[in-house]
PDB file of N, CA and C in Angstrom:
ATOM      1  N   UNK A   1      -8.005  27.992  -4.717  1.00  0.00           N
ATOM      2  CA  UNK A   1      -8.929  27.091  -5.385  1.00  0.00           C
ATOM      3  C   UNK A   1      -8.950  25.771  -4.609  1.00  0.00           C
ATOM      4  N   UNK A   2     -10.216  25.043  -4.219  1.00  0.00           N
ATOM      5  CA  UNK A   2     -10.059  23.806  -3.984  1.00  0.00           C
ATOM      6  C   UNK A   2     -10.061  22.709  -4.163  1.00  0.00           C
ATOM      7  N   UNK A   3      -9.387  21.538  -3.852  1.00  0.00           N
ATOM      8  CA  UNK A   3      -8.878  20.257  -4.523  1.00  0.00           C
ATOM      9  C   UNK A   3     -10.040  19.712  -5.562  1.00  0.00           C
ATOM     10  N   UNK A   4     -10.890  19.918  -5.044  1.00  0.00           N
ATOM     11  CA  UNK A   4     -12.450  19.085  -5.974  1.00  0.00           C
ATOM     12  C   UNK A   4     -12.109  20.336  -7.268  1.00  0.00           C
ATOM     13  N   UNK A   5     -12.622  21.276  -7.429  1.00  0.00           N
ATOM     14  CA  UNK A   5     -12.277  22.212  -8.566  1.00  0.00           C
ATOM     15  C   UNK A   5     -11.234  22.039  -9.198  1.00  0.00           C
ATOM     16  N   UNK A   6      -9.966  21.590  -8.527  1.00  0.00           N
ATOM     17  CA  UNK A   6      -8.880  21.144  -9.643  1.00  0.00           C
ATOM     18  C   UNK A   6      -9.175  19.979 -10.299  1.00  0.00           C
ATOM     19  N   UNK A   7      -9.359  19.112  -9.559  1.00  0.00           N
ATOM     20  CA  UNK A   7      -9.924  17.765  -9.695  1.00  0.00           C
ATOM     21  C   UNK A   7     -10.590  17.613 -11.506  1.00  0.00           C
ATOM     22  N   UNK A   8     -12.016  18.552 -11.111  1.00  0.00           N
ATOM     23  CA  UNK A   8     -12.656  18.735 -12.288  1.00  0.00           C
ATOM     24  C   UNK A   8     -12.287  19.602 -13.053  1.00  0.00           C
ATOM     25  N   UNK A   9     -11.359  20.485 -12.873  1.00  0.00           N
ATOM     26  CA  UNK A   9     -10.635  21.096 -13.735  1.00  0.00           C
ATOM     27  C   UNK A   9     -10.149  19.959 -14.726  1.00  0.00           C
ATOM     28  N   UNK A  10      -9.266  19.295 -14.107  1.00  0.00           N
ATOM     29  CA  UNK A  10      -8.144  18.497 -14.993  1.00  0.00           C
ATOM     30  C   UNK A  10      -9.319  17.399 -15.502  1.00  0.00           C
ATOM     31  N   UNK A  11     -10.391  16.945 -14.956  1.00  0.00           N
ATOM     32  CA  UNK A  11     -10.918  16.300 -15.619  1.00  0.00           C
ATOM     33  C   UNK A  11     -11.370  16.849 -17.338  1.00  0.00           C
ATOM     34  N   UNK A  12     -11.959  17.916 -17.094  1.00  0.00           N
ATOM     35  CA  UNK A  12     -12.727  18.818 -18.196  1.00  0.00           C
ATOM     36  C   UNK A  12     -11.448  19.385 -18.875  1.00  0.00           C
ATOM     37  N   UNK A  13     -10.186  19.297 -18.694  1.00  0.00           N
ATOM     38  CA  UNK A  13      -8.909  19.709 -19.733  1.00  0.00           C
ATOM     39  C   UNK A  13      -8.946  18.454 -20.791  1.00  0.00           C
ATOM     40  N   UNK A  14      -8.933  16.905 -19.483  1.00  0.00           N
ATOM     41  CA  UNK A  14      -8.813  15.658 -20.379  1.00  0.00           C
ATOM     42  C   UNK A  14      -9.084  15.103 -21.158  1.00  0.00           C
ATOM     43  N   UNK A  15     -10.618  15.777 -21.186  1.00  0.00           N
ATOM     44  CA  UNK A  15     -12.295  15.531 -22.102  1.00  0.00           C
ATOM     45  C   UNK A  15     -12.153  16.297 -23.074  1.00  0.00           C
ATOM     46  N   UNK A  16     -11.416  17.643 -23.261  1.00  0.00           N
ATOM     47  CA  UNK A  16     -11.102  18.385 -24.080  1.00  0.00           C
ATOM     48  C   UNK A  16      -9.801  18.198 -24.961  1.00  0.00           C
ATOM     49  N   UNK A  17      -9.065  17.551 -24.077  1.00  0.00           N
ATOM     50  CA  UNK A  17      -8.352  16.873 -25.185  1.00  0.00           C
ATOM     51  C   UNK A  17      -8.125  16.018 -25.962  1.00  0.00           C
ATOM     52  N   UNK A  18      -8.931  14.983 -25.632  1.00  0.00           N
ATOM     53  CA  UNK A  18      -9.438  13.756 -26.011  1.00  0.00           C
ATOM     54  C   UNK A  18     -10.404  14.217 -27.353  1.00  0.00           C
ATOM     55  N   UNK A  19     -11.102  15.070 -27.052  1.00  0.00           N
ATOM     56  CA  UNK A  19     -12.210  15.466 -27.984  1.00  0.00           C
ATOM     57  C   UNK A  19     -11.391  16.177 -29.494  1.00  0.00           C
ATOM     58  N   UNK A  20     -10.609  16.890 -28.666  1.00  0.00           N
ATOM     59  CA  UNK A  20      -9.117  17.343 -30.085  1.00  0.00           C
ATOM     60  C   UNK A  20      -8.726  16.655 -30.488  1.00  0.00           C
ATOM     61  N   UNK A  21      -8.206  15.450 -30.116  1.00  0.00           N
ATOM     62  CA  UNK A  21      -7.441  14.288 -30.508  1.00  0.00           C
ATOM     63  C   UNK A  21      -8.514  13.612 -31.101  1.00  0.00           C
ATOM     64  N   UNK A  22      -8.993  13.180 -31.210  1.00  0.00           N
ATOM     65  CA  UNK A  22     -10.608  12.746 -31.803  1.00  0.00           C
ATOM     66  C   UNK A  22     -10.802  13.614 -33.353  1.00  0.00           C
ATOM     67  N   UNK A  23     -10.997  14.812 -33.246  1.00  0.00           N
ATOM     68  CA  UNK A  23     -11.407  15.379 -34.461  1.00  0.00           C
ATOM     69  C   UNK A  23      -9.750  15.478 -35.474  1.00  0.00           C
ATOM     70  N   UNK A  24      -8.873  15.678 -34.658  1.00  0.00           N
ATOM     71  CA  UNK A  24      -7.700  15.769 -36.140  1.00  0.00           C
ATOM     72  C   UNK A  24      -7.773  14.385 -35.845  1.00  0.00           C
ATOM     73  N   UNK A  25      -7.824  12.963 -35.518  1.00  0.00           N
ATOM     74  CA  UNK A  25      -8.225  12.069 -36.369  1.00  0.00           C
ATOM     75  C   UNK A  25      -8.794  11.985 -37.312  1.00  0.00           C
ATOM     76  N   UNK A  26     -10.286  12.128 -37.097  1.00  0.00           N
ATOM     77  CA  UNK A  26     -11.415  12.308 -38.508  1.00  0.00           C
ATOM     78  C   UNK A  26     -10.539  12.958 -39.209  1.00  0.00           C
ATOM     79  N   UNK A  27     -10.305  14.333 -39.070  1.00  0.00           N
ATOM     80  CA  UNK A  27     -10.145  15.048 -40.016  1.00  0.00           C
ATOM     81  C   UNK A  27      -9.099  14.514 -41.283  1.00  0.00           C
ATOM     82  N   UNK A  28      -8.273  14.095 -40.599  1.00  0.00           N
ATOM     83  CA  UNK A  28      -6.888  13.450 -40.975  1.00  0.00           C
ATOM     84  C   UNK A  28      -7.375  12.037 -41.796  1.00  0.00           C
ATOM     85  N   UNK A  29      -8.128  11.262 -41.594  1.00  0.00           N
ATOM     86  CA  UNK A  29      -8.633  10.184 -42.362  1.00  0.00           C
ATOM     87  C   UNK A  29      -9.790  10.288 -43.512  1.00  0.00           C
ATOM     88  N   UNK A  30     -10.469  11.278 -43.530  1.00  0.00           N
ATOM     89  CA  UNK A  30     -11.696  11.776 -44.095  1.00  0.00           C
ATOM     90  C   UNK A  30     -10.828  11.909 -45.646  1.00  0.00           C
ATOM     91  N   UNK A  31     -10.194  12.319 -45.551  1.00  0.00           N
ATOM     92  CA  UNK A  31      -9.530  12.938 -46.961  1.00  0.00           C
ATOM     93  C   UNK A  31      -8.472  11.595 -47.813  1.00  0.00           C
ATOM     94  N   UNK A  32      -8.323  10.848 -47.022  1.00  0.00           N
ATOM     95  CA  UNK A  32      -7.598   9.801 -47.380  1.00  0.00           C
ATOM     96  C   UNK A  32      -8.750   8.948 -47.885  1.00  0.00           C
ATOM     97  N   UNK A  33      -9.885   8.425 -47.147  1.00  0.00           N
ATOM     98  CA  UNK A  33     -11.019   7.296 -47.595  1.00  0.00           C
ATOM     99  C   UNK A  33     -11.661   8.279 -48.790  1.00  0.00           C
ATOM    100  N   UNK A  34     -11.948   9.497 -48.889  1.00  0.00           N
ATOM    101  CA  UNK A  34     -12.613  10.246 -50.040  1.00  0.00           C
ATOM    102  C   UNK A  34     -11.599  10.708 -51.194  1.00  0.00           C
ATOM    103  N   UNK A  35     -10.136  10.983 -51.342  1.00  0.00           N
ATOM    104  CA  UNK A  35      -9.460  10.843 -52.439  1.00  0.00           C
ATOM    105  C   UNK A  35      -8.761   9.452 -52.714  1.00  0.00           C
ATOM    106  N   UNK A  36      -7.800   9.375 -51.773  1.00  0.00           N
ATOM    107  CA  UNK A  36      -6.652   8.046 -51.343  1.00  0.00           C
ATOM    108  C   UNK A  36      -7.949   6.923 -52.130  1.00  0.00           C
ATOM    109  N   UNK A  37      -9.259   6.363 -51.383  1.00  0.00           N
ATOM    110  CA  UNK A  37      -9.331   5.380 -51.832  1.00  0.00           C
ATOM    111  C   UNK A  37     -10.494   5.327 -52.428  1.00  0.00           C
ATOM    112  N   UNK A  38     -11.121   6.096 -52.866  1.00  0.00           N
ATOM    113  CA  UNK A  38     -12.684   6.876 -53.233  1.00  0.00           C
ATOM    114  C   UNK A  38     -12.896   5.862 -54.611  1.00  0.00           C
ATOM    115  N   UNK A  39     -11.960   6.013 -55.480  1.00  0.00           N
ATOM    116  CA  UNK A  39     -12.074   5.259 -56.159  1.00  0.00           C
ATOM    117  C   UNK A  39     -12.842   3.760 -56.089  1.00  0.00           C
ATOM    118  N   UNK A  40     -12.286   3.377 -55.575  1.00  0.00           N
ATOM    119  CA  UNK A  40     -12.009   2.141 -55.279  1.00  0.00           C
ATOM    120  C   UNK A  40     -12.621   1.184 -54.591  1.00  0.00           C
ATOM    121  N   UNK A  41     -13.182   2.480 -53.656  1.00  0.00           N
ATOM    122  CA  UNK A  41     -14.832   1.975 -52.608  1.00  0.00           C
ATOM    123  C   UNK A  41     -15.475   2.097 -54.022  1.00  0.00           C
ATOM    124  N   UNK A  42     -15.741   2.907 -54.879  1.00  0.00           N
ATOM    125  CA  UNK A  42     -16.974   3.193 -55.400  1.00  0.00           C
ATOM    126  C   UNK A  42     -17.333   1.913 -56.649  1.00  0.00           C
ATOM    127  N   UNK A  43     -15.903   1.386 -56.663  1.00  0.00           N
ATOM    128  CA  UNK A  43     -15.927  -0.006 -57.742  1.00  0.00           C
ATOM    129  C   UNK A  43     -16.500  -0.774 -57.252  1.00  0.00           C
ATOM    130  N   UNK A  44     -16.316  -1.310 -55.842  1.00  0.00           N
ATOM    131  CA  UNK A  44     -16.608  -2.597 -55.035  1.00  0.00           C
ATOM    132  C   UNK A  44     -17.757  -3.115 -55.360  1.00  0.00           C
ATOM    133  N   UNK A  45     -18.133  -4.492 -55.294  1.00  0.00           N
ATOM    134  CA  UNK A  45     -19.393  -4.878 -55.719  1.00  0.00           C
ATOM    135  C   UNK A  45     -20.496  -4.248 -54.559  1.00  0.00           C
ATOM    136  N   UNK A  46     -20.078  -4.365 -53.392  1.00  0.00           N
ATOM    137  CA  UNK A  46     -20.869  -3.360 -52.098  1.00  0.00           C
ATOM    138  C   UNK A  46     -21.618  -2.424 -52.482  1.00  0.00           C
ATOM    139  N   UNK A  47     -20.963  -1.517 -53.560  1.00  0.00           N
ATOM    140  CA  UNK A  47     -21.867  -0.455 -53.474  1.00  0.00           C
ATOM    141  C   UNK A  47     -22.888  -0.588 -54.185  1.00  0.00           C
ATOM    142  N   UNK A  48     -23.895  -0.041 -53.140  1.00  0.00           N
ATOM    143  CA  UNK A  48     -25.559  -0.121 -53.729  1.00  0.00           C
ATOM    144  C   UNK A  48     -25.885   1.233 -54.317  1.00  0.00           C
ATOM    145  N   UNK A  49     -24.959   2.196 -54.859  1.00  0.00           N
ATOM    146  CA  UNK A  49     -25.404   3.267 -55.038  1.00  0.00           C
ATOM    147  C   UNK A  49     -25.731   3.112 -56.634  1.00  0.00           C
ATOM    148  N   UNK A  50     -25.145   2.294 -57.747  1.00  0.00           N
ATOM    149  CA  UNK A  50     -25.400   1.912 -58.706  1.00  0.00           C
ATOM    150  C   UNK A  50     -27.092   1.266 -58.788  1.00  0.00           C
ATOM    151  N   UNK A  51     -27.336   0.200 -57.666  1.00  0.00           N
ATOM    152  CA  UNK A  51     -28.817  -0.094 -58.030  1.00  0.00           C
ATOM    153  C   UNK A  51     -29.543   0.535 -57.013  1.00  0.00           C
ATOM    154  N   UNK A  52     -29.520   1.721 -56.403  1.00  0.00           N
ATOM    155  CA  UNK A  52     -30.452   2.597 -55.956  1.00  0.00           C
ATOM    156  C   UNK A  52     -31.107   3.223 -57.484  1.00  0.00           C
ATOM    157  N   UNK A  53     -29.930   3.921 -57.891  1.00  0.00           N
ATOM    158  CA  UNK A  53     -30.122   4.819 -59.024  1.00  0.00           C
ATOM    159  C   UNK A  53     -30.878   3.925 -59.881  1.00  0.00           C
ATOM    160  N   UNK A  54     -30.630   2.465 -60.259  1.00  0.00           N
ATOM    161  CA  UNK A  54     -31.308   1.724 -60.843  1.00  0.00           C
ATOM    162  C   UNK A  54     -33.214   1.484 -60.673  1.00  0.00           C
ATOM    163  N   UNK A  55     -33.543   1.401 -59.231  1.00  0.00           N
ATOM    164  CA  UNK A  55     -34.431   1.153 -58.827  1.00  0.00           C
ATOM    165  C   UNK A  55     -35.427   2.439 -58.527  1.00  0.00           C
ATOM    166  N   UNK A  56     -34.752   3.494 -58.676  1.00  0.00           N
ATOM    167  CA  UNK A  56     -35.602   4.529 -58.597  1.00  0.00           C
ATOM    168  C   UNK A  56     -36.388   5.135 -60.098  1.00  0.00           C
ATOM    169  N   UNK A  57     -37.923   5.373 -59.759  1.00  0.00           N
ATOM    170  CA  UNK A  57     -38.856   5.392 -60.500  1.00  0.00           C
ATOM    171  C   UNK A  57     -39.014   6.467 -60.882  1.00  0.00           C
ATOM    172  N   UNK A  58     -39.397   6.229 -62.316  1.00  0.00           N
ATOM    173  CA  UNK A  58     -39.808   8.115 -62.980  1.00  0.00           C
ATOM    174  C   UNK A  58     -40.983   8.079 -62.680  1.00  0.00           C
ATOM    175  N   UNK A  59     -41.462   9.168 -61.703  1.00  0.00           N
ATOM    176  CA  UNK A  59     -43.041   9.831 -61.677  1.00  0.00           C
ATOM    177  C   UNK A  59     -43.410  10.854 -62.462  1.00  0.00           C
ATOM    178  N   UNK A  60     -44.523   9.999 -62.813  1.00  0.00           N
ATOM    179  CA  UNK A  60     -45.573  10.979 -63.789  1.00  0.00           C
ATOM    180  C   UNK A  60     -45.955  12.332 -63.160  1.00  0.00           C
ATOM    181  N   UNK A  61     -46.512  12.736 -64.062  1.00  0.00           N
ATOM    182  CA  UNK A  61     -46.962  14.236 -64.017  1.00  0.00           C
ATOM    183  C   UNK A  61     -48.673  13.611 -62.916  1.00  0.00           C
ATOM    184  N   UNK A  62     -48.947  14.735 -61.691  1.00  0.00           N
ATOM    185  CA  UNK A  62     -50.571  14.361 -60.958  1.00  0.00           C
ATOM    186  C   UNK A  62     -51.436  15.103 -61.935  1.00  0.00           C
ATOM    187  N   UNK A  63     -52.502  14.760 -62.405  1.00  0.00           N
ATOM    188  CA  UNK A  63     -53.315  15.278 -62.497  1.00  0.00           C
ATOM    189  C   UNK A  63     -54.939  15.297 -62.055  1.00  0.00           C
ATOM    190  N   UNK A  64     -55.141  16.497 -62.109  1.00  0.00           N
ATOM    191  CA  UNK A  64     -56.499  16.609 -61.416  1.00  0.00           C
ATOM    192  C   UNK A  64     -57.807  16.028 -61.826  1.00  0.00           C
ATOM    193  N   UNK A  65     -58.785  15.421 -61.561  1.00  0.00           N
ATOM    194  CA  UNK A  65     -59.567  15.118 -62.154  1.00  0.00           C
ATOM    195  C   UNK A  65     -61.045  15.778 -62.338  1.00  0.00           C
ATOM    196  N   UNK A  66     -60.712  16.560 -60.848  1.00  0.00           N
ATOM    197  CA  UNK A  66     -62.038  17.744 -61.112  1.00  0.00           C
ATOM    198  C   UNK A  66     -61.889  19.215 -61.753  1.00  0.00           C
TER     199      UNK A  66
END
């Protein structure tokens, strides 16, 4: 095999591991911000999900006129 092919070998191992190391991060934090502190975000005055629900409109029934 030659030096350039190892080269990018070990490059494309590095990228691949990086990319592993990357996802059991997420993975590993995802479950902590959605149980661990879920609560707690969802109190904050921040969240706009209380006056979304607020601001969204009941639509009437269309009707046809011809």
């Amino acid at each position: 095999m030659t030096s350039g092919r190892m080269v990018l070998r070990g490059h494309i191992a590095r990228t691949g591991r990086w990319f592993l190391i990357t996802f059991m991060v997420i993975s590993l934090a995802l479950p902590y911000w959605t149980i661990g502190r879920g609560p707690e975000l969802l109190a904050r005055a921040e969240n706009v999900r209380p006056l979304d629900e607020e601001a969204r409109t009941v639509r009437g029934r269309i009707l046809d006129i011809n």
